[in-house]
N, C-alpha and C. Protein backbone atom coordinates (compact mmCIF):
# COMPACT_ATOMS: atom_id res chain seq x y z
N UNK A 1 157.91 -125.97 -7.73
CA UNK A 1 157.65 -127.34 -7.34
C UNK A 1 157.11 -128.15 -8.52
N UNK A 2 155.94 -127.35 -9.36
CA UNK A 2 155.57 -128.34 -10.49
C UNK A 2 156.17 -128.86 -11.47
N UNK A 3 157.40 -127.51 -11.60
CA UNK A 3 158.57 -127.75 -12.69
C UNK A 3 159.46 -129.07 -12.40
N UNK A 4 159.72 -129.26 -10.64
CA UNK A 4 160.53 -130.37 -9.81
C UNK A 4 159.69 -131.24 -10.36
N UNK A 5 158.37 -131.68 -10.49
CA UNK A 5 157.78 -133.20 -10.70
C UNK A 5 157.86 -133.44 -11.87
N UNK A 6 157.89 -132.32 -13.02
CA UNK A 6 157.90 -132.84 -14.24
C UNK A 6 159.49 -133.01 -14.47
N UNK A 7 160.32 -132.51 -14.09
CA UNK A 7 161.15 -132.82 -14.14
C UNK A 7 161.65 -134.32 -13.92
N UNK A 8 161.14 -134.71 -12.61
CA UNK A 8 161.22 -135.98 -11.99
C UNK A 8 160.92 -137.12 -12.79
N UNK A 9 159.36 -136.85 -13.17
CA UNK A 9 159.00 -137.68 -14.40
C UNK A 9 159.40 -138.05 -15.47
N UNK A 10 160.11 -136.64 -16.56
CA UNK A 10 161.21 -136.91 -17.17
C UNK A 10 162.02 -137.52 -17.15
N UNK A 11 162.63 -137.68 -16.30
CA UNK A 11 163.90 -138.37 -15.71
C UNK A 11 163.42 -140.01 -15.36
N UNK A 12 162.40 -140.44 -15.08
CA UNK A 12 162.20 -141.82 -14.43
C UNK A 12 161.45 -142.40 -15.97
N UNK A 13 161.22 -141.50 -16.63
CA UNK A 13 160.68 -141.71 -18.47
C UNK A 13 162.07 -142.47 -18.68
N UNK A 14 163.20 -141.27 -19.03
CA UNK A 14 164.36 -141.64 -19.58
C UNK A 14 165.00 -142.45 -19.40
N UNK A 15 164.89 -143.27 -18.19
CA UNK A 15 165.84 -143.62 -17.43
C UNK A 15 165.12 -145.32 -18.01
N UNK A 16 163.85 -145.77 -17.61
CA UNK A 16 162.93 -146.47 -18.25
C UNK A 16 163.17 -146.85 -19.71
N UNK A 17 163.18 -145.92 -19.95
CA UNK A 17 163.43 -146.06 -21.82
C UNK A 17 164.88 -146.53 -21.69
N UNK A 18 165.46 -146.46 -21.50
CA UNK A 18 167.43 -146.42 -21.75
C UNK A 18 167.47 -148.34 -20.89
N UNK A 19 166.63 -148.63 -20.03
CA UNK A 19 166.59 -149.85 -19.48
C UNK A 19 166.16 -150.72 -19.95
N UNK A 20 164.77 -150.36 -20.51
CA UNK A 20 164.22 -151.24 -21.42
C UNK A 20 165.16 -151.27 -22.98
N UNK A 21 165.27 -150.73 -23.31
CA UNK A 21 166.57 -150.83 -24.79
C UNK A 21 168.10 -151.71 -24.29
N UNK A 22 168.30 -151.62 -23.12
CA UNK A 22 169.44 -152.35 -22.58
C UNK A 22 168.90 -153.43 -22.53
N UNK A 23 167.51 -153.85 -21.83
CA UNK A 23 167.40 -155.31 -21.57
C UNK A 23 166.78 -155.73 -22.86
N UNK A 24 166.16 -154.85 -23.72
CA UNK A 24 165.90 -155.89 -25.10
C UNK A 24 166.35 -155.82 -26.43
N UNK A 25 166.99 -154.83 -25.91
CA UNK A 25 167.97 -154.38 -27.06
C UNK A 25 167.62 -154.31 -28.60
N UNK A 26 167.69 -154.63 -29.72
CA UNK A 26 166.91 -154.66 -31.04
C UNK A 26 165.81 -155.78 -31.25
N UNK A 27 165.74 -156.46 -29.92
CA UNK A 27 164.57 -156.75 -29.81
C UNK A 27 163.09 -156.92 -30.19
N UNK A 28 163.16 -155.47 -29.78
CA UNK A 28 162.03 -155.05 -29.66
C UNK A 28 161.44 -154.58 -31.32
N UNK A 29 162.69 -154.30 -31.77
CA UNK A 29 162.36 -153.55 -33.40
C UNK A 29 161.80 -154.79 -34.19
N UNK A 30 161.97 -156.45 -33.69
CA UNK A 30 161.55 -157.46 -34.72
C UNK A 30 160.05 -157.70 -34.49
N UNK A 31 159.60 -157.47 -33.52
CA UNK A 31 157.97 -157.18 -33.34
C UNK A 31 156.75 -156.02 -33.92
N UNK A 32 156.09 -157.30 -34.64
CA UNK A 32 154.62 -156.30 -35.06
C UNK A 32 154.92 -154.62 -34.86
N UNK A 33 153.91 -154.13 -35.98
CA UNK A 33 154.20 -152.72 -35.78
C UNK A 33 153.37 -152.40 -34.47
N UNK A 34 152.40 -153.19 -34.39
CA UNK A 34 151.19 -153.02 -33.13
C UNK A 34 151.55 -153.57 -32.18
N UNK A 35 152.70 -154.46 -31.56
CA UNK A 35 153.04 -155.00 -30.79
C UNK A 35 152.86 -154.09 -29.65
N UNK A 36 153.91 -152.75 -29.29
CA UNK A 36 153.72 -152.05 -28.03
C UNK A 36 152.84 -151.45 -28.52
N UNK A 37 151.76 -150.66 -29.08
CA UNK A 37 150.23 -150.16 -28.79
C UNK A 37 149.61 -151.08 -28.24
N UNK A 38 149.66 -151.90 -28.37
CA UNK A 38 148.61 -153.46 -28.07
C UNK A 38 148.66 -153.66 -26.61
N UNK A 39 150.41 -153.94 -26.35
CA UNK A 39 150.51 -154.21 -24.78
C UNK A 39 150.42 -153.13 -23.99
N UNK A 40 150.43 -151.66 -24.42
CA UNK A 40 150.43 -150.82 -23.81
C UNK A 40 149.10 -150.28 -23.39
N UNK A 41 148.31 -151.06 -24.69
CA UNK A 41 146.57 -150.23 -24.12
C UNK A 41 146.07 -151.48 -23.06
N UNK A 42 146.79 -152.47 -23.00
CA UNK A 42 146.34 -153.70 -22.20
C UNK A 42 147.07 -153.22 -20.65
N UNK A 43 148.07 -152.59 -20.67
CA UNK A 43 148.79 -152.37 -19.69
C UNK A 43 147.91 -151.32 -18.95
N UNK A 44 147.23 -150.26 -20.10
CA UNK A 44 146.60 -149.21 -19.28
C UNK A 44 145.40 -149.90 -18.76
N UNK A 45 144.87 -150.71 -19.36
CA UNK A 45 143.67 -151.34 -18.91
C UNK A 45 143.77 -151.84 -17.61
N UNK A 46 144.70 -152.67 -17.52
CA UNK A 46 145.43 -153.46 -15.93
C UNK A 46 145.74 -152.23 -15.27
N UNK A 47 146.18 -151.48 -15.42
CA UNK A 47 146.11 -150.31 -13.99
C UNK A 47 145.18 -149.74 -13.87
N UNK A 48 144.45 -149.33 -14.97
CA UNK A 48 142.93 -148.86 -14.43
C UNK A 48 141.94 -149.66 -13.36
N UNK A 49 141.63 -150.48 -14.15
CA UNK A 49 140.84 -151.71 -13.27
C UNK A 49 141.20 -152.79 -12.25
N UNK A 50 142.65 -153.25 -12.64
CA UNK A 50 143.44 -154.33 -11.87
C UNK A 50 142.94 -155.59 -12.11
N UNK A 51 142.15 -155.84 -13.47
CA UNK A 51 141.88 -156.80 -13.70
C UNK A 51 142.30 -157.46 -15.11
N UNK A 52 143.58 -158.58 -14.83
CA UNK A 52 144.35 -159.18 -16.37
C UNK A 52 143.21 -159.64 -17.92
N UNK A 53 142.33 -160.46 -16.98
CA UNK A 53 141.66 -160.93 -17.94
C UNK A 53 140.35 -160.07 -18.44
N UNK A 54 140.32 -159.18 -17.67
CA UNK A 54 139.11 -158.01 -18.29
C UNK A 54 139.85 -157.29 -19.37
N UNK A 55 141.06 -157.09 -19.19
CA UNK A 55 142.05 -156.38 -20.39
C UNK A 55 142.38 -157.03 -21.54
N UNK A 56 141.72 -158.38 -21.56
CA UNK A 56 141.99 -158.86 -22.63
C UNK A 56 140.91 -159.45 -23.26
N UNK A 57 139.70 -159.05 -23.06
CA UNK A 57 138.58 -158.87 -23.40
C UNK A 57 138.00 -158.12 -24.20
N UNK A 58 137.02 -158.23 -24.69
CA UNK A 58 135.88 -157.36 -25.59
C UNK A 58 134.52 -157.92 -24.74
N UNK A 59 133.94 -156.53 -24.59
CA UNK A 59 132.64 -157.12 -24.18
C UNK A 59 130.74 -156.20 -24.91
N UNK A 60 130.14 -156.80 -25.27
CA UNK A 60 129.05 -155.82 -25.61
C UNK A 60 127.40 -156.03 -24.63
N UNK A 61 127.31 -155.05 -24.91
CA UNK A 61 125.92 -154.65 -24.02
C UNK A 61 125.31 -155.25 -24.57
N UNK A 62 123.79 -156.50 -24.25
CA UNK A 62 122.66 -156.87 -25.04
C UNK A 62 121.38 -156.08 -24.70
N UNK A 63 120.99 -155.61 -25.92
CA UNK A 63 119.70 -155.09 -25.94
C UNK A 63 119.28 -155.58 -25.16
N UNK A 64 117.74 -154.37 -24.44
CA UNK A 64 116.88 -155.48 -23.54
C UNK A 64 115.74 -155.76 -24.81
N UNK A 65 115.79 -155.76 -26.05
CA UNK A 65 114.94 -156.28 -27.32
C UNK A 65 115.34 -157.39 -27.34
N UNK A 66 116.90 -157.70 -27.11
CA UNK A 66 117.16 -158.85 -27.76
C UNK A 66 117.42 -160.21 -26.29
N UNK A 67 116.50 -161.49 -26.64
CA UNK A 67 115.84 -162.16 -25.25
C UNK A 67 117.93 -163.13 -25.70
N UNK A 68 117.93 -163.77 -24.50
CA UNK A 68 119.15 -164.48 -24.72
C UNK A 68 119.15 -165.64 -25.76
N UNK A 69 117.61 -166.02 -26.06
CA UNK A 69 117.39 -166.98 -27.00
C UNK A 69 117.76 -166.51 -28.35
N UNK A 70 117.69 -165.13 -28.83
CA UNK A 70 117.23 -164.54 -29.50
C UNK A 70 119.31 -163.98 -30.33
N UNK A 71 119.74 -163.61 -28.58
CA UNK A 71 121.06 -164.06 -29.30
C UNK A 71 122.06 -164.82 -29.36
N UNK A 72 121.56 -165.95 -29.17
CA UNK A 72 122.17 -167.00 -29.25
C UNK A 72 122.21 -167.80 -30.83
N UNK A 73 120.52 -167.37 -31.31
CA UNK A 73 120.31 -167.89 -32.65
C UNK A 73 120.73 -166.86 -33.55
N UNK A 74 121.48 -165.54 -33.36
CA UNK A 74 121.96 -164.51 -34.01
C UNK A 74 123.55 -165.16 -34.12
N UNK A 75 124.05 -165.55 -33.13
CA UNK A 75 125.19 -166.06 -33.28
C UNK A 75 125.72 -167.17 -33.55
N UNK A 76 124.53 -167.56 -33.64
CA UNK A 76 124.93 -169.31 -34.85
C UNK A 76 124.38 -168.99 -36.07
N UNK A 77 123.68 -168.00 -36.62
CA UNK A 77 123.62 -167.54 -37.62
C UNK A 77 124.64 -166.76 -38.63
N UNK A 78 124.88 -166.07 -37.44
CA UNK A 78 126.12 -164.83 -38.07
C UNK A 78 127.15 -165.25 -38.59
N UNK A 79 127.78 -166.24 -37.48
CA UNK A 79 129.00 -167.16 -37.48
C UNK A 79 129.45 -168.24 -38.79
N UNK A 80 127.96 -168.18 -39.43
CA UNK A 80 128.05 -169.10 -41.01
C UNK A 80 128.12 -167.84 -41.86
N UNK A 81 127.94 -166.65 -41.78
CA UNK A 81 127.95 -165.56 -42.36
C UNK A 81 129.31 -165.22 -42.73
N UNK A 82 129.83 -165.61 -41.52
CA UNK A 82 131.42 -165.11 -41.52
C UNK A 82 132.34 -166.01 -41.73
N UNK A 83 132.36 -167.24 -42.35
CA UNK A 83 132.60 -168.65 -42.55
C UNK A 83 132.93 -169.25 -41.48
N UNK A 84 132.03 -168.92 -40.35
CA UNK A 84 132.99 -169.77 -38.90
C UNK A 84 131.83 -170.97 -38.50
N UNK A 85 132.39 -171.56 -37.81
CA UNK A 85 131.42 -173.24 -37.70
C UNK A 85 131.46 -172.93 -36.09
N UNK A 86 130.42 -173.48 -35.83
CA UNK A 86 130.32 -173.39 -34.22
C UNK A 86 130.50 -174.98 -34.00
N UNK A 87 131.25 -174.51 -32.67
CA UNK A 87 132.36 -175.79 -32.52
C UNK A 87 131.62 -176.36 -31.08
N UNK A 88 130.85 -175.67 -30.89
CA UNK A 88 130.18 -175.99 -29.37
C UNK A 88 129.36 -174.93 -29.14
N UNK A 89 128.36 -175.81 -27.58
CA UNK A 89 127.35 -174.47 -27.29
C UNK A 89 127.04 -175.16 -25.83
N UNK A 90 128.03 -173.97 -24.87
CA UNK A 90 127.56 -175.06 -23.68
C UNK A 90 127.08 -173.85 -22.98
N UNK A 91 125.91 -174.98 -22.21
CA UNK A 91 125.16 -174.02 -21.11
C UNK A 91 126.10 -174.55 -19.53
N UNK A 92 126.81 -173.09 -19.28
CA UNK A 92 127.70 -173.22 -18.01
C UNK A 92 126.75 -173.20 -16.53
N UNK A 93 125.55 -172.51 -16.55
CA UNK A 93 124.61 -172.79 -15.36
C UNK A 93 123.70 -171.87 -15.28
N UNK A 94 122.57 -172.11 -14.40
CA UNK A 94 121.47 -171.08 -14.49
C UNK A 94 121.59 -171.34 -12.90
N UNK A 95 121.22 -169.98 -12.58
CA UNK A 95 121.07 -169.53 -10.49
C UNK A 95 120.35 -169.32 -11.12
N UNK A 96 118.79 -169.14 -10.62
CA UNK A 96 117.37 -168.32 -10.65
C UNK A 96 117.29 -167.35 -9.23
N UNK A 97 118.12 -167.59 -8.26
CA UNK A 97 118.43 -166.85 -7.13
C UNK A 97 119.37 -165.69 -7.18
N UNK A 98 119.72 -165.88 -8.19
CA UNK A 98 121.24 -164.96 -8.10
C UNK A 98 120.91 -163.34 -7.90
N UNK A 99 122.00 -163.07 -6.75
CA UNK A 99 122.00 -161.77 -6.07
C UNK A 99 121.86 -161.24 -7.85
N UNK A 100 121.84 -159.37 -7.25
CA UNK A 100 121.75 -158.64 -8.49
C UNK A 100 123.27 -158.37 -9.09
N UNK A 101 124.32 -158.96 -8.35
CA UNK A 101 125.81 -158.65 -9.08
C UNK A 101 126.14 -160.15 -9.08
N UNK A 102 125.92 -161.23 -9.20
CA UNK A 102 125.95 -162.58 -9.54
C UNK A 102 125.79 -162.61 -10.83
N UNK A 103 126.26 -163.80 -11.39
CA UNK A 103 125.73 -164.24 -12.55
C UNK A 103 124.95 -164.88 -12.30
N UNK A 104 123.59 -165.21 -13.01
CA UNK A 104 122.55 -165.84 -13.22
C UNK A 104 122.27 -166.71 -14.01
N UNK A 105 122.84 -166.28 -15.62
CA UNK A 105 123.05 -167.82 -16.58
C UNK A 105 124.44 -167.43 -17.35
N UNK A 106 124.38 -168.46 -17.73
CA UNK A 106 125.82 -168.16 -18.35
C UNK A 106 126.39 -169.42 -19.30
N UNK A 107 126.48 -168.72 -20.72
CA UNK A 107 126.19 -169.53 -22.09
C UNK A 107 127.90 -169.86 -22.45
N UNK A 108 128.13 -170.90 -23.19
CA UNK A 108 129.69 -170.02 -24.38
C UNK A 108 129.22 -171.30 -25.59
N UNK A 109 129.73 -170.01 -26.75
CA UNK A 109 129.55 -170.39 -27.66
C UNK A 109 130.77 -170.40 -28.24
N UNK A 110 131.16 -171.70 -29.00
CA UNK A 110 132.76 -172.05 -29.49
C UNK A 110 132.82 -172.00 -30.88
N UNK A 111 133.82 -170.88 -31.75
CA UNK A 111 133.20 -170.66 -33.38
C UNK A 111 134.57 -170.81 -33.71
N UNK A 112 134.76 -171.55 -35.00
CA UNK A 112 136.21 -172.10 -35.31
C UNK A 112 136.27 -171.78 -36.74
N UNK A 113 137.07 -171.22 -37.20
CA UNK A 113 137.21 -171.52 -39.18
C UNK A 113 138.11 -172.63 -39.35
N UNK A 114 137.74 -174.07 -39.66
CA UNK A 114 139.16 -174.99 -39.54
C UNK A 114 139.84 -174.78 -40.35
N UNK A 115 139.77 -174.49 -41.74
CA UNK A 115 140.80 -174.00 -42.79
C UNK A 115 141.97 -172.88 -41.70
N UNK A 116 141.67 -172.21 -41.54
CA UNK A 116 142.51 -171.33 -40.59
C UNK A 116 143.21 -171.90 -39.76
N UNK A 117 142.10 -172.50 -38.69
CA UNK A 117 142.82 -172.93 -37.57
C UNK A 117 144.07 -173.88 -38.05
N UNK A 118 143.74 -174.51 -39.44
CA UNK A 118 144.46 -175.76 -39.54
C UNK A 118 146.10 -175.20 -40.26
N UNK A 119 146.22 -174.08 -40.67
CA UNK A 119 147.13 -173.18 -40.98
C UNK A 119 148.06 -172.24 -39.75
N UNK A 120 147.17 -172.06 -39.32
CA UNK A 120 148.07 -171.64 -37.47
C UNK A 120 148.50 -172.30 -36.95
N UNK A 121 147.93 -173.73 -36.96
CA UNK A 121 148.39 -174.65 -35.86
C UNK A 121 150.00 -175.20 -36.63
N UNK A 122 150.05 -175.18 -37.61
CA UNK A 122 150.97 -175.93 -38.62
C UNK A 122 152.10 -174.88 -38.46
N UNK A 123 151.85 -173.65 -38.29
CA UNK A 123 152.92 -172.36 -38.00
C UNK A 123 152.59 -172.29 -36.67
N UNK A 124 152.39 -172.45 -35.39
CA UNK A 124 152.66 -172.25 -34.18
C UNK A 124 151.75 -173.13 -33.49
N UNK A 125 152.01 -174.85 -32.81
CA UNK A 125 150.97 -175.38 -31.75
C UNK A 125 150.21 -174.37 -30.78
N UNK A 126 151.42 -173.70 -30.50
CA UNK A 126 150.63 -172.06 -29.41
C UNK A 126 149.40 -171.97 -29.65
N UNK A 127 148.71 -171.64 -30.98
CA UNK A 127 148.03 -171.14 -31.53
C UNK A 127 146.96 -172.18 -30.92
N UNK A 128 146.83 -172.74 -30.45
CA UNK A 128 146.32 -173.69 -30.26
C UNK A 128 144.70 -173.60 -28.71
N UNK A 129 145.88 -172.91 -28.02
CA UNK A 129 145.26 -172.18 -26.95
C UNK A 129 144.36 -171.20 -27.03
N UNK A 130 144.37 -170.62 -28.09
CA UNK A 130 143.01 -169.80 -28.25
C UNK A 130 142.34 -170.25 -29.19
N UNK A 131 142.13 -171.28 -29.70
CA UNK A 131 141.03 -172.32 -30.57
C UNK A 131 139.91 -173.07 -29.63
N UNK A 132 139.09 -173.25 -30.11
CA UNK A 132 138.38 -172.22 -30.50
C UNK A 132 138.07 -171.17 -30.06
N UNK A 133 137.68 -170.19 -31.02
CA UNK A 133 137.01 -168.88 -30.83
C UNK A 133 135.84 -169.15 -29.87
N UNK A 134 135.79 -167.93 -28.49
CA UNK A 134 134.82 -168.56 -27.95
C UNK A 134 134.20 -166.58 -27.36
N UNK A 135 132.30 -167.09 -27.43
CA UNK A 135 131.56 -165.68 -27.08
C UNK A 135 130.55 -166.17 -25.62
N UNK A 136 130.83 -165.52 -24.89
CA UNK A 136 130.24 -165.59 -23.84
C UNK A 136 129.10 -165.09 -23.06
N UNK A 137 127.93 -165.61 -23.52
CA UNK A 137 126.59 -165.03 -22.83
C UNK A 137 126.85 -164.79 -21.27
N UNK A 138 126.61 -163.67 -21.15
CA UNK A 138 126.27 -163.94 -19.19
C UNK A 138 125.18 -162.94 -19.35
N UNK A 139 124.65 -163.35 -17.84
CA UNK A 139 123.26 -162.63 -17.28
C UNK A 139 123.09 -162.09 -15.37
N UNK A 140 123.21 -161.49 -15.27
CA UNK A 140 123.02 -161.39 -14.04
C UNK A 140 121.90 -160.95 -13.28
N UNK A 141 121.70 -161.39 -12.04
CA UNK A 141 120.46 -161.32 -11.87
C UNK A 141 119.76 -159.53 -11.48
N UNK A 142 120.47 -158.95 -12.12
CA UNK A 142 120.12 -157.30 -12.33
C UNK A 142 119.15 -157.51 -13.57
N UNK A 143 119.43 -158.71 -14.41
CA UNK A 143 118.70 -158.47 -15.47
C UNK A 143 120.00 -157.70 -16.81
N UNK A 144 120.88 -157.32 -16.06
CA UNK A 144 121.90 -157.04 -17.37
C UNK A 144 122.55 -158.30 -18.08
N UNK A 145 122.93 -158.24 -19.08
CA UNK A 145 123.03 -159.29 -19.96
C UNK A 145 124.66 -158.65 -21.35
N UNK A 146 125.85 -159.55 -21.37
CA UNK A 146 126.72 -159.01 -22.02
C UNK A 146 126.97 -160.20 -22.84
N UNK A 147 127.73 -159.83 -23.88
CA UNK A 147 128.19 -160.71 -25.20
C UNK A 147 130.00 -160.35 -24.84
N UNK A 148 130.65 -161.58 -24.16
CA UNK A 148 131.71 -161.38 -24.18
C UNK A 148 132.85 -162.13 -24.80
N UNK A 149 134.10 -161.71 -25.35
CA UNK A 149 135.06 -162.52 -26.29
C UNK A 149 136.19 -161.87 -26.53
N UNK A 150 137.05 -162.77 -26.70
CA UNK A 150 138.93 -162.16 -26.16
C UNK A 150 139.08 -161.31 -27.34
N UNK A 151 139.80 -160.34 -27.06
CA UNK A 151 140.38 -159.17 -28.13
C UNK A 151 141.85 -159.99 -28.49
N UNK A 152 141.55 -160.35 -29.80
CA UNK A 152 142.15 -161.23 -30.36
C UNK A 152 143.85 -160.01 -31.04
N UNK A 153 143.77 -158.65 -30.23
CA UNK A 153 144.94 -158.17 -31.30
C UNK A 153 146.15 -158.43 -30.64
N UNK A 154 146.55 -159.00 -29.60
CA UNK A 154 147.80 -159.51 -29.44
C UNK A 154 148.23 -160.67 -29.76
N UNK A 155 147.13 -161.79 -29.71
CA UNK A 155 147.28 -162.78 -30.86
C UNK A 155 148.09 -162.55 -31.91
N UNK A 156 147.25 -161.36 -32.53
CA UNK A 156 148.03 -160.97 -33.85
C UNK A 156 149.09 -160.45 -34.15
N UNK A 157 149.02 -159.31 -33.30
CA UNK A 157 150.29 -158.47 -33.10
C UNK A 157 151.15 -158.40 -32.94
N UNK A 158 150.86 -159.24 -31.40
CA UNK A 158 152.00 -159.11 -30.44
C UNK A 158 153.23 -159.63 -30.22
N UNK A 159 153.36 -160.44 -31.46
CA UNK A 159 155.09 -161.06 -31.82
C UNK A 159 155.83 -160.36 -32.88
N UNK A 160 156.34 -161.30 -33.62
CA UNK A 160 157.22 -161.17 -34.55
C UNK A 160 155.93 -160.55 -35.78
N UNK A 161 156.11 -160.12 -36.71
CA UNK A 161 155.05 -160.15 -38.00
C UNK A 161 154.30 -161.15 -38.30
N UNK A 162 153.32 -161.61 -38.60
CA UNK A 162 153.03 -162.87 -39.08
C UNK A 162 153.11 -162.58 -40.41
N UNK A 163 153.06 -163.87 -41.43
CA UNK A 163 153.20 -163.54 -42.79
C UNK A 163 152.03 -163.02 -43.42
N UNK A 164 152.53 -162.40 -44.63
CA UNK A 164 151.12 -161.24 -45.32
C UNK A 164 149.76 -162.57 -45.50
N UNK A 165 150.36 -163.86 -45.96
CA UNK A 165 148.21 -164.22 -46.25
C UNK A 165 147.75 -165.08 -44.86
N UNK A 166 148.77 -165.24 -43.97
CA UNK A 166 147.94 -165.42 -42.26
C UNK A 166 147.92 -163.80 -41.54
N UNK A 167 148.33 -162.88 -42.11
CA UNK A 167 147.90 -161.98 -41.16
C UNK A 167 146.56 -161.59 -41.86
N UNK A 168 146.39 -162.14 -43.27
CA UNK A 168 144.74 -161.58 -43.52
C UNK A 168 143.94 -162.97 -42.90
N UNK A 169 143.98 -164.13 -43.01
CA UNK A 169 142.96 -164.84 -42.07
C UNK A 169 142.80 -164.45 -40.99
N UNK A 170 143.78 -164.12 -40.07
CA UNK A 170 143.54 -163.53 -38.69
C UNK A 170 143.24 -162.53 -38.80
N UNK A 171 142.98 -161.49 -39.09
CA UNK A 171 142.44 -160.45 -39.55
C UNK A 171 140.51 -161.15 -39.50
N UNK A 172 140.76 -161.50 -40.26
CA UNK A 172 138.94 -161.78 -41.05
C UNK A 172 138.53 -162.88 -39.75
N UNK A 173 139.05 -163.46 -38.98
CA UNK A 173 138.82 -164.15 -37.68
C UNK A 173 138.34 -163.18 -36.35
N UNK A 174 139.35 -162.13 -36.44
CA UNK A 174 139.39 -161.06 -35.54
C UNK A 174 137.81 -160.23 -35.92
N UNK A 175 137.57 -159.74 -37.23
CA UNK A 175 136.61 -159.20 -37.49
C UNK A 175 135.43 -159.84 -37.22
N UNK A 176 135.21 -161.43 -37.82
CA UNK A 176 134.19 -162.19 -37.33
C UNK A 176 134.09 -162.00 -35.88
N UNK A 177 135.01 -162.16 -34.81
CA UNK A 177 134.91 -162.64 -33.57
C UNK A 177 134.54 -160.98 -32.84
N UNK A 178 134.51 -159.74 -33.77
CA UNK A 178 134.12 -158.46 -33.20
C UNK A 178 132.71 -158.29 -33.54
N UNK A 179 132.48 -158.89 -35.10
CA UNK A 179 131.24 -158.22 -35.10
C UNK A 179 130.05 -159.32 -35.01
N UNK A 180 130.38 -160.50 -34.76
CA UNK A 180 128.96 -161.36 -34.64
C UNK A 180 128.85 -160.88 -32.82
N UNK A 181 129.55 -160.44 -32.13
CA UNK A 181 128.75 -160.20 -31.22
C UNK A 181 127.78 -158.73 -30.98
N UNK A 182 128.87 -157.84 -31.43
CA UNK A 182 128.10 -156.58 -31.72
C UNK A 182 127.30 -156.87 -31.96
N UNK A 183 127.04 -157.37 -33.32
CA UNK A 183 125.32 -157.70 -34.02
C UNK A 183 124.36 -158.62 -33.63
N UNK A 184 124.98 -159.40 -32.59
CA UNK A 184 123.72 -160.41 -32.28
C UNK A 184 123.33 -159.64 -31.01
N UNK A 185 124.14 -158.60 -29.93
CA UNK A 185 123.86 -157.65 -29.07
C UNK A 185 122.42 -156.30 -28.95
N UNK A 186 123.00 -156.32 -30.32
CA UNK A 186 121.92 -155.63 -30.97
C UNK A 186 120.87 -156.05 -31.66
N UNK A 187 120.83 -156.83 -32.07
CA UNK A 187 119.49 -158.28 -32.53
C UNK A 187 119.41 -157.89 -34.03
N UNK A 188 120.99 -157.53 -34.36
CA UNK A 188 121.04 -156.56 -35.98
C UNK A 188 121.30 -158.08 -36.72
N UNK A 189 120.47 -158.88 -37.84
CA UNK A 189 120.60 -159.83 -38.63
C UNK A 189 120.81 -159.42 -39.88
C-alpha cells in the first residue's frame, strides 16, 4: 500500500511538472534565479498558516528591555545608518482596553532611499506600490510587542532579472529593511 501512495504521488508530481511546462513553457527559464524558491517558500507559508499576507512578511520579537519609545528612536536612527530617510511616522491607534490577542497600539514607520526609489520608479511605476519602505510597531494587550515589514525578496526576484547595479540597490534596501528592525528589536545601536 505505501509503495501505491508513493507511487501516486509520483505520478500527480509528474503530471504537475509536464502541465506547468505546457502552460509556461520557456517561460519560466526568463525569471530570476530565485524566482521559484521565493514563490515556493511563500507558497509553503500559505498552506501552513492560510494566511497571504503573513507570507509575505518578516516579523521580529521586541525585547521586553526595549520600551516601544525606545524602538522607535532605534529606527529613526538606524534608518540614517543605512542611508534611508523616514518618510513618515504614524501613530495608527492606542486601545488601553485591548483583550490579550488584540492589538493595543500600533505604530508604522515609512523609510525611503529616494536616489533608489527614483531609479525603480523610472524602470517600473509598479515599483511604486511598495514605496515606501514601511516597519510596523504593534503591541498587544498580552504585553507582546513585534517589529513588522514585507520580505522584500519577491520584489526582487520574482520576475525577469533585474539589472546588475539595481539588483545591488535593492539588495542594500532589502538589507536595511531586515536589519534596522532586528536591531532596534533588540535595542542593539
Amino acid at each position: 500500500m505505501f509503495k501505491n501512495i508513493l507511487a501516486l504521488i509520483g505520478a500527480v508530481t509528474l503530471v504537475a511538472v509536464i502541465g506547468g511546462y505546457a502552460m509556461f513553457g520557456g517561460k519560466v527559464q526568463q525569471l530570476d534565479g530565485g524566482a521559484l524558491p521565493a514563490y515556493m517558500k511563500m507558497f509553503g507559508n500559505i498552506l501552513e498558516n492560510g494566511d497571504a499576507a503573513r507570507a509575505m512578511m518578516k516579523e521580529w520579537k521586541i525585547s521586553d528591555e526595549v520600551t516601544n519609545d525606545d524602538a522607535a528612536e532605534l529606527i529613526k536612527a538606524l534608518a540614517e545608518e543605512y542611508n534611508m530617510r523616514i518618510t513618515g511616522d504614524v501613530k495608527m491607534y492606542t486601545k488601553d482596553d485591548a483583550a490579550a490577542t488584540e492589538i493595543k497600539h500600533a505604530r508604522i514607520f515609512s523609510l525611503c532611499s529616494l536616489p533608489i526609489a527614483k531609479v525603480f520608479l523610472n524602470y517600473s511605476r509598479w515599483y511604486g506600490g511598495f514605496m515606501p519602505c514601511r516597519i510596523m510597531l504593534v503591541e498587544y494587550g498580552s504585553g507582546e510587542r513585534f517589529l513588522v515589514a514585507m520580505d522584500m525578496t519577491l520584489a526582487i526576484h520574482g520576475g525577469h532579472p533585474l539589472p546588475a547595479d539595481m539588483l545591488t540597490m535593492a539588495l542594500s534596501v532589502k538589507k536595511a529593511m531586515e536589519e534596522i528592525p532586528e536591531r532596534a528589536a533588540k535595542g542593539d545601536f
